[in-house]
Protein backbone atom coordinates (compact mmCIF):
# COMPACT_ATOMS: atom_id res chain seq x y z
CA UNK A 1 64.57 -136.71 15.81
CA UNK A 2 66.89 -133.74 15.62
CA UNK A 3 70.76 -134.12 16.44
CA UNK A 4 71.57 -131.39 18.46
CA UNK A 5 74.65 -129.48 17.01
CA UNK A 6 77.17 -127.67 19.23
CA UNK A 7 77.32 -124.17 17.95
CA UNK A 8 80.08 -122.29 16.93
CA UNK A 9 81.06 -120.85 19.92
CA UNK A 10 80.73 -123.79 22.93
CA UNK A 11 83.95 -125.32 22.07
CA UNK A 12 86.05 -122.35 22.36
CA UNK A 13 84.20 -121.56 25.27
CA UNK A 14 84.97 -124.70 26.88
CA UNK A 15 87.82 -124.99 26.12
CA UNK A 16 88.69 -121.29 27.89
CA UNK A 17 86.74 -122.33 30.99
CA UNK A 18 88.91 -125.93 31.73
CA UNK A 19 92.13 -123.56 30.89
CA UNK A 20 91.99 -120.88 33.03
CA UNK A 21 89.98 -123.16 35.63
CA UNK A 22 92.97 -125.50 35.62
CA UNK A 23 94.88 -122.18 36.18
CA UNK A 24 93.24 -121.12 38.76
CA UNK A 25 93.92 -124.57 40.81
CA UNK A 26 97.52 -124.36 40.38
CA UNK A 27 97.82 -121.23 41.89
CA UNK A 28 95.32 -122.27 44.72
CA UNK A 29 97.77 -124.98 45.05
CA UNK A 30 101.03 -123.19 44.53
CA UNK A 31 99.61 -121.00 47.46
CA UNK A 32 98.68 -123.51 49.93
CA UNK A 33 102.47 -125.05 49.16
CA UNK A 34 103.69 -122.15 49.72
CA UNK A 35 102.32 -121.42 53.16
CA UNK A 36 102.77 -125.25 54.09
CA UNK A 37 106.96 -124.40 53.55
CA UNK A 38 106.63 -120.99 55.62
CA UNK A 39 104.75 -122.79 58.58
CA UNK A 40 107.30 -125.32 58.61
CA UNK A 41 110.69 -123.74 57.50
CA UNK A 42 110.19 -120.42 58.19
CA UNK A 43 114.17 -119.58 59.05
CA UNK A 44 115.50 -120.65 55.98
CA UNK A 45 112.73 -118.60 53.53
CA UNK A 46 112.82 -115.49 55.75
CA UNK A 47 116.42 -115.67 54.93
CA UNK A 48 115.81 -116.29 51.60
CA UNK A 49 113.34 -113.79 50.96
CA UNK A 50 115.60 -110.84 52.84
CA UNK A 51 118.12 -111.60 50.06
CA UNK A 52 115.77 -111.18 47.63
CA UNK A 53 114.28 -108.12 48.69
CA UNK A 54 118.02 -107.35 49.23
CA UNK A 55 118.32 -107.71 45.36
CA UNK A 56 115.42 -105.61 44.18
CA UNK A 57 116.04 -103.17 46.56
């Protein structure tokens, strides 16, 4: 019987999906904590964000 060999390529490609997939969680989960802060302190971050926009403005 043959061994299969991994080609070239399937590593790297791997490799990019588990990145950017683990990426793309954390800012599914940086979102959801996000909204979890507004819905529960939302004086204090609509404070916070007018002196920000404050800032850049």
């Amino acid at each position: 019987m043959r061994k299969k060999i991994f080609s070239e390529k399937t590593i790297p490609v791997l490799f990019d999906v588990v990145v950017w997939g683990g990426f793309a969680a954390f800012l599914v989960a940086s979102y959801i904590a996000c909204q979890t802060l507004l819905e529960r302190f939302p004086g204090p971050i609509n404070k916070i964000l007018g002196m920000f926009q404050d800032f850049v403005a």
